[in-house]
Protein backbone atom coordinates (compact mmCIF):
# COMPACT_ATOMS: atom_id res chain seq x y z
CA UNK A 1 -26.61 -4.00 16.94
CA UNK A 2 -24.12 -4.64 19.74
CA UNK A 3 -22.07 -1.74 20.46
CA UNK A 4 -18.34 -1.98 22.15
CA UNK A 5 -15.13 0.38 22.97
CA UNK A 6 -12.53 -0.40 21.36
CA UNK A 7 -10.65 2.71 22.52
CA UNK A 8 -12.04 4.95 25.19
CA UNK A 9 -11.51 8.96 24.28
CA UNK A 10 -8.00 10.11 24.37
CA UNK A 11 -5.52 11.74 22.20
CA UNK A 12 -2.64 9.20 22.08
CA UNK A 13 -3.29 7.01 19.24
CA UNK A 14 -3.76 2.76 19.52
CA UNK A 15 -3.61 -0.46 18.06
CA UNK A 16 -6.47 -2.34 18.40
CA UNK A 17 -7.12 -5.99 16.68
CA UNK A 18 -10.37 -7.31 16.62
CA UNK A 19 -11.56 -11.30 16.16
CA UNK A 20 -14.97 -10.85 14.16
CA UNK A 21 -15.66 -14.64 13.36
CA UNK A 22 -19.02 -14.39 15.00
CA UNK A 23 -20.70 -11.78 13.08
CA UNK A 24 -21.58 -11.58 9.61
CA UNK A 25 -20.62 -7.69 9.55
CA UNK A 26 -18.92 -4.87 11.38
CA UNK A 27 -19.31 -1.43 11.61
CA UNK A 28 -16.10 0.54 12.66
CA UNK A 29 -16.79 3.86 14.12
CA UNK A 30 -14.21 6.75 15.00
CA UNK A 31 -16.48 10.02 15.59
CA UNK A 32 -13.80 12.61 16.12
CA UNK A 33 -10.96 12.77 13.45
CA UNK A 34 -10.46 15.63 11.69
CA UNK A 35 -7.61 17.04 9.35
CA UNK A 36 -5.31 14.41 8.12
CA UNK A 37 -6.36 11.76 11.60
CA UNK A 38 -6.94 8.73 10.45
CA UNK A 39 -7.59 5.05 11.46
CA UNK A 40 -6.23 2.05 8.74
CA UNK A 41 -8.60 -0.75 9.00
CA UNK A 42 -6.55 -4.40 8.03
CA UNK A 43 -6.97 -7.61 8.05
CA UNK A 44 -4.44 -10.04 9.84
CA UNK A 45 -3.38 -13.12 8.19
CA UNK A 46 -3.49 -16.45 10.01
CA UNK A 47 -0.02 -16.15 10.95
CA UNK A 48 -0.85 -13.33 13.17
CA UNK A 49 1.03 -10.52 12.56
CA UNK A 50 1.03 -9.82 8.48
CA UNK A 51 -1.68 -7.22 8.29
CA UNK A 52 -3.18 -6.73 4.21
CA UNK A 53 -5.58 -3.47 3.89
CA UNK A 54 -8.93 -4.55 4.49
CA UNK A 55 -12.20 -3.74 1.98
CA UNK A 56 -15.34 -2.97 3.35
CA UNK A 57 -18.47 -4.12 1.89
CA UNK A 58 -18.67 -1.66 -0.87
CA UNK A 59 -14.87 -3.11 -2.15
CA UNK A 60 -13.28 0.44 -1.29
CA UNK A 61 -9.79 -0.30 -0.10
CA UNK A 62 -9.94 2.19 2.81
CA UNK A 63 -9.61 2.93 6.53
CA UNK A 64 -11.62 6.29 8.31
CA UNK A 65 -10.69 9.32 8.09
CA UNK A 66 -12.09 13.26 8.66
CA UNK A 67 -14.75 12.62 6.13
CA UNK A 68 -15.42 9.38 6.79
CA UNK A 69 -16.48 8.24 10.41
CA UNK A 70 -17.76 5.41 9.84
CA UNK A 71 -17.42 2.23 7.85
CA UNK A 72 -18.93 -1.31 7.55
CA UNK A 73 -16.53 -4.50 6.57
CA UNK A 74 -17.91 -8.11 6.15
CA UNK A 75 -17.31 -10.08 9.39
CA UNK A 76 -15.19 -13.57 9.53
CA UNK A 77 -11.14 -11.88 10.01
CA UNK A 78 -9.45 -10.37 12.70
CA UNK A 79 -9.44 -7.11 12.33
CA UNK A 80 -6.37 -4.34 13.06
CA UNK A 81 -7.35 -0.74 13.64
CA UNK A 82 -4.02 2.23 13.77
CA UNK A 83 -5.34 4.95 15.04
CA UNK A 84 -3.39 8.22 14.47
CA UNK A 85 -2.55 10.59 17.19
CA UNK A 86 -5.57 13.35 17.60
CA UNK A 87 -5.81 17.02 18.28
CA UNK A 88 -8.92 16.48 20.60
CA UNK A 89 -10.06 12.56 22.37
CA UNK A 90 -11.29 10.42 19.30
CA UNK A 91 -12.47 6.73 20.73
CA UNK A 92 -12.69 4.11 18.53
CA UNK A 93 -16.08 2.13 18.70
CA UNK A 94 -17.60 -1.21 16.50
CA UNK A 95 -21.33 -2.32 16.33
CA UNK A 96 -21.69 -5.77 15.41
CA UNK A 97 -24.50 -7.24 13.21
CA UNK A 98 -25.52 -10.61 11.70
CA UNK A 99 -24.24 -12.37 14.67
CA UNK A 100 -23.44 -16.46 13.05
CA UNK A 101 -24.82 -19.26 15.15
């Protein structure tokens, strides 16, 4: 897999959006939230800017959170990541897989 930064370490929180088009999955990765931090994971429509809550490939209609680092969504949208505010620097990471030639 092909890992990237999305987000280096900080505290401030981010928007991040994401083309995935290439790959048949992705593999979103936020290794230090804790408490109530969390990072939505969406999908933008074409039009650009109306973002619907995205379902990885299990179907669970979720983003990451303290108990959940890490989570793997099918590849094809554009992807938009919020990540919360955090007590201590939380980066935001993706590994791609599956790329589509």
């Amino acid at each position: 897999m092909q890992q990237v930064t999305l987000y280096s370490p900080a505290k401030a929180g981010t928007t991040v959006t994401l083309d995935t088009s290439n790959y048949q999955y992705v593999t979103f990765t936020a290794p230090a939230l804790a408490g109530g931090e969390t990072c939505s994971v969406s999908v933008l429509l074409p039009d650009g800017q109306t973002a619907v809550a995205a379902r990885d490939v299990n179907g669970t209609n979720t983003g990451l959170t303290a108990s959940v680092l890490t989570r793997t969504f099918f590849g094809g949208p554009t992807y938009k990541l919020v990540l919360s505010a955090t007590a201590s620097n939380c980066g935001l990471y993706a590994d791609f897989g599956g790329k589509v030639t």
